[in-house]
Protein backbone atom coordinates (compact mmCIF):
# COMPACT_ATOMS: atom_id res chain seq x y z
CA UNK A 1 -6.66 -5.82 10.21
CA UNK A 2 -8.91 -3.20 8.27
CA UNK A 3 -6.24 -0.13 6.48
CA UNK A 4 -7.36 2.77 4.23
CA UNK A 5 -5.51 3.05 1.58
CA UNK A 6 -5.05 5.90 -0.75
CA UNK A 7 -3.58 5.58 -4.27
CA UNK A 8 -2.14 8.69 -5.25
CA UNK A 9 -4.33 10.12 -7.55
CA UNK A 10 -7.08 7.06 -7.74
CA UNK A 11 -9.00 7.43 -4.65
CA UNK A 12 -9.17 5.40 -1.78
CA UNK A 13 -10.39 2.50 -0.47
CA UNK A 14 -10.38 0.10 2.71
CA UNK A 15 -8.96 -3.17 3.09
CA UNK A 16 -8.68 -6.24 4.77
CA UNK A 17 -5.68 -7.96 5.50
CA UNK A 18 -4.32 -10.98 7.71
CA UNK A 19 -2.76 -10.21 10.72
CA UNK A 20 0.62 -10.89 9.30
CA UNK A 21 0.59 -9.11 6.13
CA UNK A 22 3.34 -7.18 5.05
CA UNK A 23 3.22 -3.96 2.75
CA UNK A 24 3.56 -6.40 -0.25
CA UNK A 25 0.39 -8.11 0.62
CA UNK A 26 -1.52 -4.57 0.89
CA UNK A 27 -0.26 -3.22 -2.37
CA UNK A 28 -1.17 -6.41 -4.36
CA UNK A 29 -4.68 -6.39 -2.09
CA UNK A 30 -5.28 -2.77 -4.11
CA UNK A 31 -3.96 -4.14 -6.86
CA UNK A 32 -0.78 -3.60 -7.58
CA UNK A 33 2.83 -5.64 -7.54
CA UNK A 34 5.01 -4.46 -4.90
CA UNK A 35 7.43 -3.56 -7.86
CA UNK A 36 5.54 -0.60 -9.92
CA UNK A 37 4.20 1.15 -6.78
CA UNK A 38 5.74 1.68 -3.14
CA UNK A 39 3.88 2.38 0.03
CA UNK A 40 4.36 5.62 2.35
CA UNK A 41 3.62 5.92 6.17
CA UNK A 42 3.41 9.29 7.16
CA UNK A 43 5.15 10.65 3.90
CA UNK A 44 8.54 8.06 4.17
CA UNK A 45 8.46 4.99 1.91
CA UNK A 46 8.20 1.16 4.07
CA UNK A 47 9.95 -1.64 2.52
CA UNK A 48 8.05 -4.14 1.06
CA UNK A 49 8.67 -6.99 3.71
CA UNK A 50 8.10 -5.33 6.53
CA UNK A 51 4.57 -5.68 8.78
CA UNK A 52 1.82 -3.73 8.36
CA UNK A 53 2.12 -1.27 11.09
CA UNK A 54 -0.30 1.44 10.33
CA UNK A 55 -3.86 2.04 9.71
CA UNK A 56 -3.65 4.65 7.43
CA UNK A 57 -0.90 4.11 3.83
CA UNK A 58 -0.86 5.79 0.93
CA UNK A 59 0.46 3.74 -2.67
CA UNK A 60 2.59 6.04 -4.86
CA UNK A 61 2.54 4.39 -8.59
CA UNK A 62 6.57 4.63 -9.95
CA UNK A 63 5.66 4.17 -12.96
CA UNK A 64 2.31 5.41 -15.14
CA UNK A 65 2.00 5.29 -18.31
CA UNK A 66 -0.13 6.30 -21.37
């Protein structure tokens, strides 16, 4: 399953993911741990376990620092 991913205020970027991937799976796939960033369908957060459902996600990081 191909998604596009957009990191809030990083870009964004397409990936590839197995058929059973969850939302976990795609944040580490951009590079993240599921634990400093959460993922948004359609503006409402998913949790972490659940399937990838959607084609299109965006990544909000919780935490940035400098």
């Amino acid at each position: 399953m191909d998604v596009t991913v957009e990191v809030v205020g990083e870009g964004v970027e397409e990936v590839s993911l197995a058929g059973d991937a969850t939302y976990a799976d795609l944040c580490r796939a951009v590079g993240y741990s599921p634990h400093e960033v959460t993922a948004l369908v359609d503006g409402s957060p998913v949790p972490d376990d659940r399937a990838v459902d959607a084609a299109r996600v965006k990544v909000l990081r919780l935490i940035k620092g400098g």
